[in-house]
Protein backbone atom coordinates (compact mmCIF):
# COMPACT_ATOMS: atom_id res chain seq x y z
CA UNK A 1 63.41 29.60 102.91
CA UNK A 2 66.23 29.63 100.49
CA UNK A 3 67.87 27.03 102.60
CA UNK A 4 64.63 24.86 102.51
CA UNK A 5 64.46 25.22 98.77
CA UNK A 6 68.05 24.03 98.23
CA UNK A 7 67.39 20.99 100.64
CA UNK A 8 64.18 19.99 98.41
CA UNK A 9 65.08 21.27 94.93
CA UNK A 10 67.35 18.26 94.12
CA UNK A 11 64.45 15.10 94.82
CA UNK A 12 62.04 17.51 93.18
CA UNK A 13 63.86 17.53 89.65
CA UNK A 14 64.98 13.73 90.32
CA UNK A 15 61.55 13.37 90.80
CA UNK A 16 60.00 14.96 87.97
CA UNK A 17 63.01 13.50 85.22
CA UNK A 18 62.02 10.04 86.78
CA UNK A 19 58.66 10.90 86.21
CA UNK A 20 58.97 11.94 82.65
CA UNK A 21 61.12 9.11 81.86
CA UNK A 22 58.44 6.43 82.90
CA UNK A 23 55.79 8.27 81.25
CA UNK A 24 58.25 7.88 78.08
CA UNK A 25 58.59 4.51 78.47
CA UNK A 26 54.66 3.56 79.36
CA UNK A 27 52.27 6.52 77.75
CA UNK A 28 49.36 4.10 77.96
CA UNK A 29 49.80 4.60 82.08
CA UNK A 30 48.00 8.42 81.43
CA UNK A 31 45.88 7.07 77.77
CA UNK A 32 48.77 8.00 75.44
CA UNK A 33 49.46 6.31 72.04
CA UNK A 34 52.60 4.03 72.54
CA UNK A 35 55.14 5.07 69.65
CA UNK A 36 54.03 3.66 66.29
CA UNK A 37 58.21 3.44 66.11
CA UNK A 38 58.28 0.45 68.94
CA UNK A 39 59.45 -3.15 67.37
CA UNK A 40 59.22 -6.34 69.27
CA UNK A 41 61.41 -8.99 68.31
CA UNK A 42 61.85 -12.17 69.76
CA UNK A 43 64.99 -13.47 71.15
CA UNK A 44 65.87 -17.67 71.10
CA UNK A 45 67.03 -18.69 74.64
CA UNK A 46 70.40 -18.82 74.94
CA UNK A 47 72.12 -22.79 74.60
CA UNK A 48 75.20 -24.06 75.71
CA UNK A 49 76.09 -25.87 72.23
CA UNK A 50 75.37 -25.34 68.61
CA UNK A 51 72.25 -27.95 67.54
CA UNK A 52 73.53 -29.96 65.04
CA UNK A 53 72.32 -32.36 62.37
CA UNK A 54 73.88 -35.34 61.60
CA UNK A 55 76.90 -35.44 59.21
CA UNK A 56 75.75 -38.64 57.27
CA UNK A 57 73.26 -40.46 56.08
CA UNK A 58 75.49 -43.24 55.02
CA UNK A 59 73.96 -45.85 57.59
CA UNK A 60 70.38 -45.17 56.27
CA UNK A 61 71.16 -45.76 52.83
CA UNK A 62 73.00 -48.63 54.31
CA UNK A 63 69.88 -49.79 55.31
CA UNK A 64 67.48 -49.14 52.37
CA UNK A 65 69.36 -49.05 49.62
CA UNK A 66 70.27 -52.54 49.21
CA UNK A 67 65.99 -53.26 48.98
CA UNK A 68 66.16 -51.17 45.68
CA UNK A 69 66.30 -52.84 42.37
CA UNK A 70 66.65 -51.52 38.94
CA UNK A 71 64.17 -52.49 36.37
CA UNK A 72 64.71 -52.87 32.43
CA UNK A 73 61.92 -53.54 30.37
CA UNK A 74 61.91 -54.51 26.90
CA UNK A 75 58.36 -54.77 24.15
CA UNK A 76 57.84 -55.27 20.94
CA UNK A 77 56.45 -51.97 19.04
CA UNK A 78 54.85 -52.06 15.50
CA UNK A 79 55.93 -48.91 13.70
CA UNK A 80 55.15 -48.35 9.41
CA UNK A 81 58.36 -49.42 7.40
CA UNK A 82 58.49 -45.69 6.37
CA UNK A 83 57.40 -42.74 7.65
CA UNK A 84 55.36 -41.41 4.79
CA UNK A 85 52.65 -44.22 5.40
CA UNK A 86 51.48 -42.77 8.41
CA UNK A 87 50.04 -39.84 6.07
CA UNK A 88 46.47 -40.44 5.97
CA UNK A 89 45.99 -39.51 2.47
CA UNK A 90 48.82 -42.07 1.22
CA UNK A 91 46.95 -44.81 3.84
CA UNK A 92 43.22 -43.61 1.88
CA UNK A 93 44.33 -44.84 -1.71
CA UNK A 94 46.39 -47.49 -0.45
CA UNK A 95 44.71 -49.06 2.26
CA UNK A 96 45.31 -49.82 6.17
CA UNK A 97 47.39 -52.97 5.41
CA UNK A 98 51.05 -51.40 4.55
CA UNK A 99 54.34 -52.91 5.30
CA UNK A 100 55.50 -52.74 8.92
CA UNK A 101 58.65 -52.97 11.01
CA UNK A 102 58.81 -54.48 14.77
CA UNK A 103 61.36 -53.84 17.07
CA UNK A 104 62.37 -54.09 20.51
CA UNK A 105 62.16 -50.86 22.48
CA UNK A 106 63.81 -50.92 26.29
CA UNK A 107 62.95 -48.35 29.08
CA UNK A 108 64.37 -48.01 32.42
CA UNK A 109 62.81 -47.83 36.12
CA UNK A 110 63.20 -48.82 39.36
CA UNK A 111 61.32 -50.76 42.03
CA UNK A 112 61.31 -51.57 45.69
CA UNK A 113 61.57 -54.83 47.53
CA UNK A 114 58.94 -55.08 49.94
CA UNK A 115 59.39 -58.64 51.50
CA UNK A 116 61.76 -61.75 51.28
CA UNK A 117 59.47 -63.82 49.27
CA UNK A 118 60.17 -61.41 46.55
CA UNK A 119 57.05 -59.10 45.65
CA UNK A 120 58.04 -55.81 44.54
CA UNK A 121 56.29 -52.17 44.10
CA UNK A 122 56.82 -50.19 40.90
CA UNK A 123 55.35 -48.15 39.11
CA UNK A 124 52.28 -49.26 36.61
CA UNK A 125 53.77 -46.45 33.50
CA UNK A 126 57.04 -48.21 33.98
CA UNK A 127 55.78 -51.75 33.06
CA UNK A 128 52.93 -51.17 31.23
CA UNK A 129 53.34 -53.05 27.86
CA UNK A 130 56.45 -54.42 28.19
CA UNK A 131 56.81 -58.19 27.10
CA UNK A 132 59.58 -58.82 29.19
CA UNK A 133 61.07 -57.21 32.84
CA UNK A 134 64.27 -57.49 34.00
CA UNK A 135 65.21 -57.43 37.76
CA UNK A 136 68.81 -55.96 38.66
CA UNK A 137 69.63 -56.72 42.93
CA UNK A 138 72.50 -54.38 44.40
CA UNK A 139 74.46 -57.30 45.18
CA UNK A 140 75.01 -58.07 40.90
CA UNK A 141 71.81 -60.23 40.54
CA UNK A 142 69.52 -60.56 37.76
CA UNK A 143 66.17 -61.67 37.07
CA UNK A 144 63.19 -61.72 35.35
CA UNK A 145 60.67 -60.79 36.91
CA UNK A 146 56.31 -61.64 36.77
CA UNK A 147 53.84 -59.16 36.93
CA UNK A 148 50.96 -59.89 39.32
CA UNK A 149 49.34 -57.14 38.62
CA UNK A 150 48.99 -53.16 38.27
CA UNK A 151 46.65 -50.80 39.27
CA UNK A 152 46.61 -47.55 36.45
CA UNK A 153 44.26 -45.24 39.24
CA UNK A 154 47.28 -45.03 41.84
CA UNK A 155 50.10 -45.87 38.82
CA UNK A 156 51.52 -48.64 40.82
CA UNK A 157 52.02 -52.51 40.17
CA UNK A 158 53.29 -55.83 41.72
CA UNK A 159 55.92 -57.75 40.65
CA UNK A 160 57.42 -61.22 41.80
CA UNK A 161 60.99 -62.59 41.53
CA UNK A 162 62.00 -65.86 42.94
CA UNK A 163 65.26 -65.52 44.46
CA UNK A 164 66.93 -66.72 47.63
CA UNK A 165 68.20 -64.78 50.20
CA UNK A 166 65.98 -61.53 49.40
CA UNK A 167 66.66 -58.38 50.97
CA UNK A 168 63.73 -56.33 51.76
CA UNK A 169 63.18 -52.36 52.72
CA UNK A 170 61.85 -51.73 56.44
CA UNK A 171 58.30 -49.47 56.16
CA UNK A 172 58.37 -46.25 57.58
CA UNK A 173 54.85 -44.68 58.44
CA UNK A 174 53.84 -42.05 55.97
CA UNK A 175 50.97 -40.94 57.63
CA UNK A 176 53.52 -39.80 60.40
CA UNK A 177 56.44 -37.46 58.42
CA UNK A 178 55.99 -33.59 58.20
CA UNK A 179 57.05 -31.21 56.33
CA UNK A 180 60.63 -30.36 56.82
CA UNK A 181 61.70 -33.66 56.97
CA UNK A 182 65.11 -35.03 55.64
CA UNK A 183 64.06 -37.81 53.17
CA UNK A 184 66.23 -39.89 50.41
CA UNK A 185 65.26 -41.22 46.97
CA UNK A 186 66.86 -44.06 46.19
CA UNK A 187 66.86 -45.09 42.22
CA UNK A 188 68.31 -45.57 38.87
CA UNK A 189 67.57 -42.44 36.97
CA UNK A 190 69.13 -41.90 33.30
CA UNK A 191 70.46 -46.09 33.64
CA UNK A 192 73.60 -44.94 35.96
CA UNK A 193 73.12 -47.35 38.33
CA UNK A 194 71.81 -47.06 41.66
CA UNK A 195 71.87 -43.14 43.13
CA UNK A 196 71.25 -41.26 46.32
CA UNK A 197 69.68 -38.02 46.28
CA UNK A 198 68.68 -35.73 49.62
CA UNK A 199 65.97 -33.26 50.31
CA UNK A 200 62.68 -32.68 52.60
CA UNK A 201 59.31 -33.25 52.58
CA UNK A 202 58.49 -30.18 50.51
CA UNK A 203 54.29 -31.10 51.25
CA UNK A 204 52.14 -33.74 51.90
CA UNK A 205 48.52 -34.77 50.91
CA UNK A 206 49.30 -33.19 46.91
CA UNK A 207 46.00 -34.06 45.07
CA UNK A 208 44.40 -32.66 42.06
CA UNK A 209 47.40 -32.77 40.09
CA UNK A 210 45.67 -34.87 37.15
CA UNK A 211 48.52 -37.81 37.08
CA UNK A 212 46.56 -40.55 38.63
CA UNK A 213 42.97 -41.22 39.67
CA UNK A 214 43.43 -41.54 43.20
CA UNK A 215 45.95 -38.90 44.34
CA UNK A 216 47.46 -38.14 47.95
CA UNK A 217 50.66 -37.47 47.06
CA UNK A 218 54.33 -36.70 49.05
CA UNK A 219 56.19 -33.55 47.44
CA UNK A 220 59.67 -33.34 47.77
CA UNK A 221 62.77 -31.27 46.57
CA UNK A 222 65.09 -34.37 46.47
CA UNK A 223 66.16 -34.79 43.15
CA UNK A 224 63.74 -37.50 41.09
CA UNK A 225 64.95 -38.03 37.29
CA UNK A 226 63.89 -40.74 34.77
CA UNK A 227 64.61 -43.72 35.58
CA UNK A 228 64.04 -43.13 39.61
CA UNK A 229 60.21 -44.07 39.16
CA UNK A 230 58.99 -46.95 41.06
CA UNK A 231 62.04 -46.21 43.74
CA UNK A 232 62.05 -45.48 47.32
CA UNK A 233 61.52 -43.02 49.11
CA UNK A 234 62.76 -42.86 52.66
CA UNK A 235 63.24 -41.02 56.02
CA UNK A 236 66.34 -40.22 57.36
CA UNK A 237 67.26 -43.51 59.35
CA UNK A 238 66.26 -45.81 55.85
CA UNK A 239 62.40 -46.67 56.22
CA UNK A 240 60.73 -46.76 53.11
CA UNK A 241 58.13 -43.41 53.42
CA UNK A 242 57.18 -43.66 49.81
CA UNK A 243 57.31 -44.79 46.06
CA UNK A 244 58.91 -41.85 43.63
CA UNK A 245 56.37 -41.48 40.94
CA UNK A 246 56.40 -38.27 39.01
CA UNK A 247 57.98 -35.34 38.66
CA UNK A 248 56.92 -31.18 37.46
CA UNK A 249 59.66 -30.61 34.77
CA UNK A 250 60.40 -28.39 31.88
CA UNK A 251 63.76 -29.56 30.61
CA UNK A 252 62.69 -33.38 31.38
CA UNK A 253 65.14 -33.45 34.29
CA UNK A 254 64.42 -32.41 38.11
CA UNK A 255 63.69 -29.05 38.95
CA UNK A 256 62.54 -29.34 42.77
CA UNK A 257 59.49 -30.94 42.75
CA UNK A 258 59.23 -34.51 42.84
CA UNK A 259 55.91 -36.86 44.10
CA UNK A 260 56.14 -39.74 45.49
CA UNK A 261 53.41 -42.31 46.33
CA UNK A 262 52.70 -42.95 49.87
CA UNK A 263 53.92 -46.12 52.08
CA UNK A 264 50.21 -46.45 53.65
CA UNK A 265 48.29 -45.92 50.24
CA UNK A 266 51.09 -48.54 48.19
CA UNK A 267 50.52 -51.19 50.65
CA UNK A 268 46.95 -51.13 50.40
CA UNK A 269 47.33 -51.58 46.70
CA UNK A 270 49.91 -54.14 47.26
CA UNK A 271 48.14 -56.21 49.63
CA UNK A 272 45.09 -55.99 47.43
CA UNK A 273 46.50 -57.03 44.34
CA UNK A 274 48.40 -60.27 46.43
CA UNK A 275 44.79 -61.33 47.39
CA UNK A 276 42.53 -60.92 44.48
CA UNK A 277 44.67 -59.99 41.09
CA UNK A 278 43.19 -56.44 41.37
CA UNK A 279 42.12 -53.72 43.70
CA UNK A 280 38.94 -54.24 45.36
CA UNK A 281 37.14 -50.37 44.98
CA UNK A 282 33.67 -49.41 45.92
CA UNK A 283 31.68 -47.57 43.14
CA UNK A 284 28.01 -45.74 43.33
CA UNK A 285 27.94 -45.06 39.64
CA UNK A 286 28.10 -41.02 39.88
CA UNK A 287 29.61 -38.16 38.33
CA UNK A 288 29.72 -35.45 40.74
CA UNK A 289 31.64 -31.40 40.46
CA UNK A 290 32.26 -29.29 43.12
CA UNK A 291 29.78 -26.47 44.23
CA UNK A 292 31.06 -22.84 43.33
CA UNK A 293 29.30 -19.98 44.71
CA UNK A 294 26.69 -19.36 42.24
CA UNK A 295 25.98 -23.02 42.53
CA UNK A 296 25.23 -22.92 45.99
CA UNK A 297 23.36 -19.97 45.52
CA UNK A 298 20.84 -21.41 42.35
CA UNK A 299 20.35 -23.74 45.13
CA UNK A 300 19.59 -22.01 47.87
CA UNK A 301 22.87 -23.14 50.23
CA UNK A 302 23.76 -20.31 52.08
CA UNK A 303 26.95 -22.13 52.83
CA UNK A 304 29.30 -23.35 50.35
CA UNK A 305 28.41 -27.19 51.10
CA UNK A 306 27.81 -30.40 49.30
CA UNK A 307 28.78 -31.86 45.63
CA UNK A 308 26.56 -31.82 42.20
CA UNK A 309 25.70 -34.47 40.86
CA UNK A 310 26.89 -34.46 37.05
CA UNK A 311 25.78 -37.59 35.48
CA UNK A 312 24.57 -40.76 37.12
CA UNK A 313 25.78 -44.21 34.78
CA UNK A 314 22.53 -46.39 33.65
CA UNK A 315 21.64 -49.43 36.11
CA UNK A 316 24.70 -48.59 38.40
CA UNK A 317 24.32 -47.98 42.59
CA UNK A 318 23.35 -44.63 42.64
CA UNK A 319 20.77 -44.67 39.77
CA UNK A 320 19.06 -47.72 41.22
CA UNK A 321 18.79 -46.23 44.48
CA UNK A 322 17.26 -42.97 42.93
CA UNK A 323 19.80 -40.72 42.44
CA UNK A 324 19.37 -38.42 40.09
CA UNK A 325 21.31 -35.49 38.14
CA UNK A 326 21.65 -32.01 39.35
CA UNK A 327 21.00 -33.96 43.07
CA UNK A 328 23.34 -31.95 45.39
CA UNK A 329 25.06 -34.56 47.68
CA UNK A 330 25.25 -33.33 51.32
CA UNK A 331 26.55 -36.57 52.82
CA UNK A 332 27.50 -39.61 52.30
CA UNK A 333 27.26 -42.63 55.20
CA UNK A 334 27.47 -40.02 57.91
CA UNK A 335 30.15 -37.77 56.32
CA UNK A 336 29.99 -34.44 54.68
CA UNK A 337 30.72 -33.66 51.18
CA UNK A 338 32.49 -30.85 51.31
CA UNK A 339 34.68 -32.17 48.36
CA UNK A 340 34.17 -33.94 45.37
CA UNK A 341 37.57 -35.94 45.66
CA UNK A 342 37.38 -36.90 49.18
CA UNK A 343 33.94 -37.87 49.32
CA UNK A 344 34.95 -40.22 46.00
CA UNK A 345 37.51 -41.77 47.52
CA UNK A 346 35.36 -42.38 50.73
CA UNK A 347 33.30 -44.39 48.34
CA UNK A 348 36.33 -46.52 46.98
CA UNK A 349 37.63 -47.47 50.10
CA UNK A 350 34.02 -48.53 50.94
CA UNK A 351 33.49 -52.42 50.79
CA UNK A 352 31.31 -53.32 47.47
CA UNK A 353 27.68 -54.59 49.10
CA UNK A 354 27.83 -52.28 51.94
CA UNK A 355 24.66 -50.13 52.03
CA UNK A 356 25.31 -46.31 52.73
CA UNK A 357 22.98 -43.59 53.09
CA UNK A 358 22.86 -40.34 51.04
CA UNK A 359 21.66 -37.58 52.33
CA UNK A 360 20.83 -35.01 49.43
CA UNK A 361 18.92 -32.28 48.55
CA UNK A 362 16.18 -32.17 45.92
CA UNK A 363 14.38 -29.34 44.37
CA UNK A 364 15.37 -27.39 47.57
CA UNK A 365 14.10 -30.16 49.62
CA UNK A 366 16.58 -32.63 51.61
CA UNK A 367 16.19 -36.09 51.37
CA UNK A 368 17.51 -39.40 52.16
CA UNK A 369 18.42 -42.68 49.52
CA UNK A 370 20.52 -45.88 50.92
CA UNK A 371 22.19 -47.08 48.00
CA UNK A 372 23.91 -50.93 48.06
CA UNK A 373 28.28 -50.00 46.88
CA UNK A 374 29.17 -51.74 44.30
CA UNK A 375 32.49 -53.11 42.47
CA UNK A 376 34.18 -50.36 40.62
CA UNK A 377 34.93 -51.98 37.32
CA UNK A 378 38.51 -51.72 35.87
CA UNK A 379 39.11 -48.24 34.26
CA UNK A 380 38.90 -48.25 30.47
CA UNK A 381 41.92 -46.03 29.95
CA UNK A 382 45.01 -46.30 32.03
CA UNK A 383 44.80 -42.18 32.62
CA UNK A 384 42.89 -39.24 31.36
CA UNK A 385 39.41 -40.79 32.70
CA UNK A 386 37.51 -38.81 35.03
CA UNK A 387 39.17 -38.20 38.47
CA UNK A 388 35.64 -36.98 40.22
CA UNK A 389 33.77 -40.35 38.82
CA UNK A 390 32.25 -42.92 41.03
């Protein structure tokens, strides 16, 4: 017995510490808890050779950079002779027609050349006003330059220099970069001369920022100063991705985050502006606001769905076809409203005579009025209008 016991006793206790040790390792085998202590991490597969980015970006600047001009503008400003005349009790006993002083005042900007024949993109704060516009090439040219026109809702405008010999900037598809990617801007901020600056695409598709009208902006950290509006922004091998516009800034100078206007969105401006002297827009005559909660619930919307109807303009689209205020808009031509923006700007890049239909609802009641677009007429003020108008 004793001998039988010393044959077995070994593989019984390598048995049972095998045992135990699975158990420890898999408790939900028998229904126990796993160990609120376990941590899984995840482990990159192992590679042969470091992934490295390039070292340079020399050739894509090599590329672009000679397509980016500097701009000087110069206008005439009418200022009182002295300050004290600008008090408006010294201008109620003496009258509106006090001594004046012009002079010239210059700014600086850049722009982008977009083809050989010598159209340019800027932007519209950069040469609104000015009397006269100077064109400075890379290669030690200068010109002036004609404006063919600007376009305040998107802040951009055409100019046209006629040069031989014209370099121009190869177009990159915005509607294809991500965020992460390496971009340049290429400008002339502070009057330096011509600078390089690096970052990524911090965002894409910014909007609601209250700069322009019509906003789909490209955020980026790569450093945008005065002076750099109206110049390009581009990917990492040189292709023009967008037009440097704005920037968020305390001190005055860049702090991280720049905007820039997108390729596809400039061109269409561009091309528009080429053709008919302004940018063709479709227009229903509307103020709308988004639906908030309460809203949707004095309505009866279970879901958060649809835009209000603020204000409808006298004898435009929308109030010949019916509409009427404190309408909720469910959809317009087919498409949702789910935002007052988008569904705006799906009405401006509608062609003026195009009938739509808009589904809305009434007194708790949907219905349905076709409406005939019409021509959105130029903006009276150049900004500070309302975005969420149409």
């Amino acid at each position: 017995m004793l001998k039988a016991l010393r044959f077995l006793g070994w593989p019984v206790i390598a048995g049972v510490l095998l045992a135990l040790l699975i158990i420890q390792q898999n408790p939900q085998w028998l229904g126990l808890p796993r160990s609120q202590q376990e941590v899984h991490l995840q482990q990159a597969p192992l590679i042969t050779r470091l992934q490295e980015g390039p070292v340079s970006y020399a050739d894509a600047v090599k590329n672009a950079a000679p397509a980016v001009a500097n701009l000087y503008t110069t206008k005439v400003v009418s200022k009182p002779s002295n300050s004290m005349f600008d008090d408006p009790l010294f201008r109620r006993y003496f009258g509106q027609n006090l001594p004046r002083q012009k002079r010239m005042e210059s700014s600086l900007g850049s722009a982008v050349l977009m083809s050989p024949e010598g159209y340019l993109l800027t932007n519209n704060h950069v040469t609104a006003g000015a009397d006269q516009i100077v064109v400075a090439l890379r290669d030690g040219r200068e010109t002036l330059a004609r404006l063919v026109g600007s376009d305040p809702e998107t802040d951009l405008a055409v100019l046209k220099i006629d040069l031989k010999d014209l370099p121009s900037i190869m177009l990159g598809r915005s509607d294809g970069i991500r965020t992460g990617d390496v971009c340049l801007a290429i400008g002339n901020p502070f009057g330096v001369g011509q600078t390089v600056t690096m970052g990524i695409i911090s965002a894409t598709g910014r909007n609601q920022l209250g700069l322009n009208t019509y906003e789909d902006f490209i955020q980026t950290d790569a450093a945008i100063n005065p002076g750099n509006s109206g110049g390009a922004l581009v990917d990492a091998k040189g292709n023009l991705i967008g037009i440097n516009t704005a920037i968020f800034s305390r001190s005055g100078g860049s702090q991280g985050i720049g905007f820039a206007i997108p390729t596809k969105l400039a061109l269409e401006v561009m091309q528009s502006i080429i053709e008919h002297g302004q940018v063709i827009r479709g227009w229903l005559g509307v103020e709308v606001q988004p639906l908030n909660p309460e809203l949707a619930e004095s309505f009866g919307l279970e879901k958060k769905t649809g835009i209000l109807v603020a204000g409808v303009f006298r004898d435009g689209p929308a109030g010949r076809a019916g509409l009427l205020a404190g309408d909720v808009i469910l959809s317009i031509d087919g498409e949702p409203s789910d935002n007052a923006r988008s569904s705006m700007n799906q009405v401006a890049r509608t062609k003026p005579g195009k009938q739509v239909d808009i589904e809305i609802l009434r007194n708790g009641k949907p219905q349905t009025l076709q409406a005939e677009v019409g021509l959105r007429p130029p903006p009276a003020v150049s900004n500070g209008e309302n975005p969420e108008a149409q």
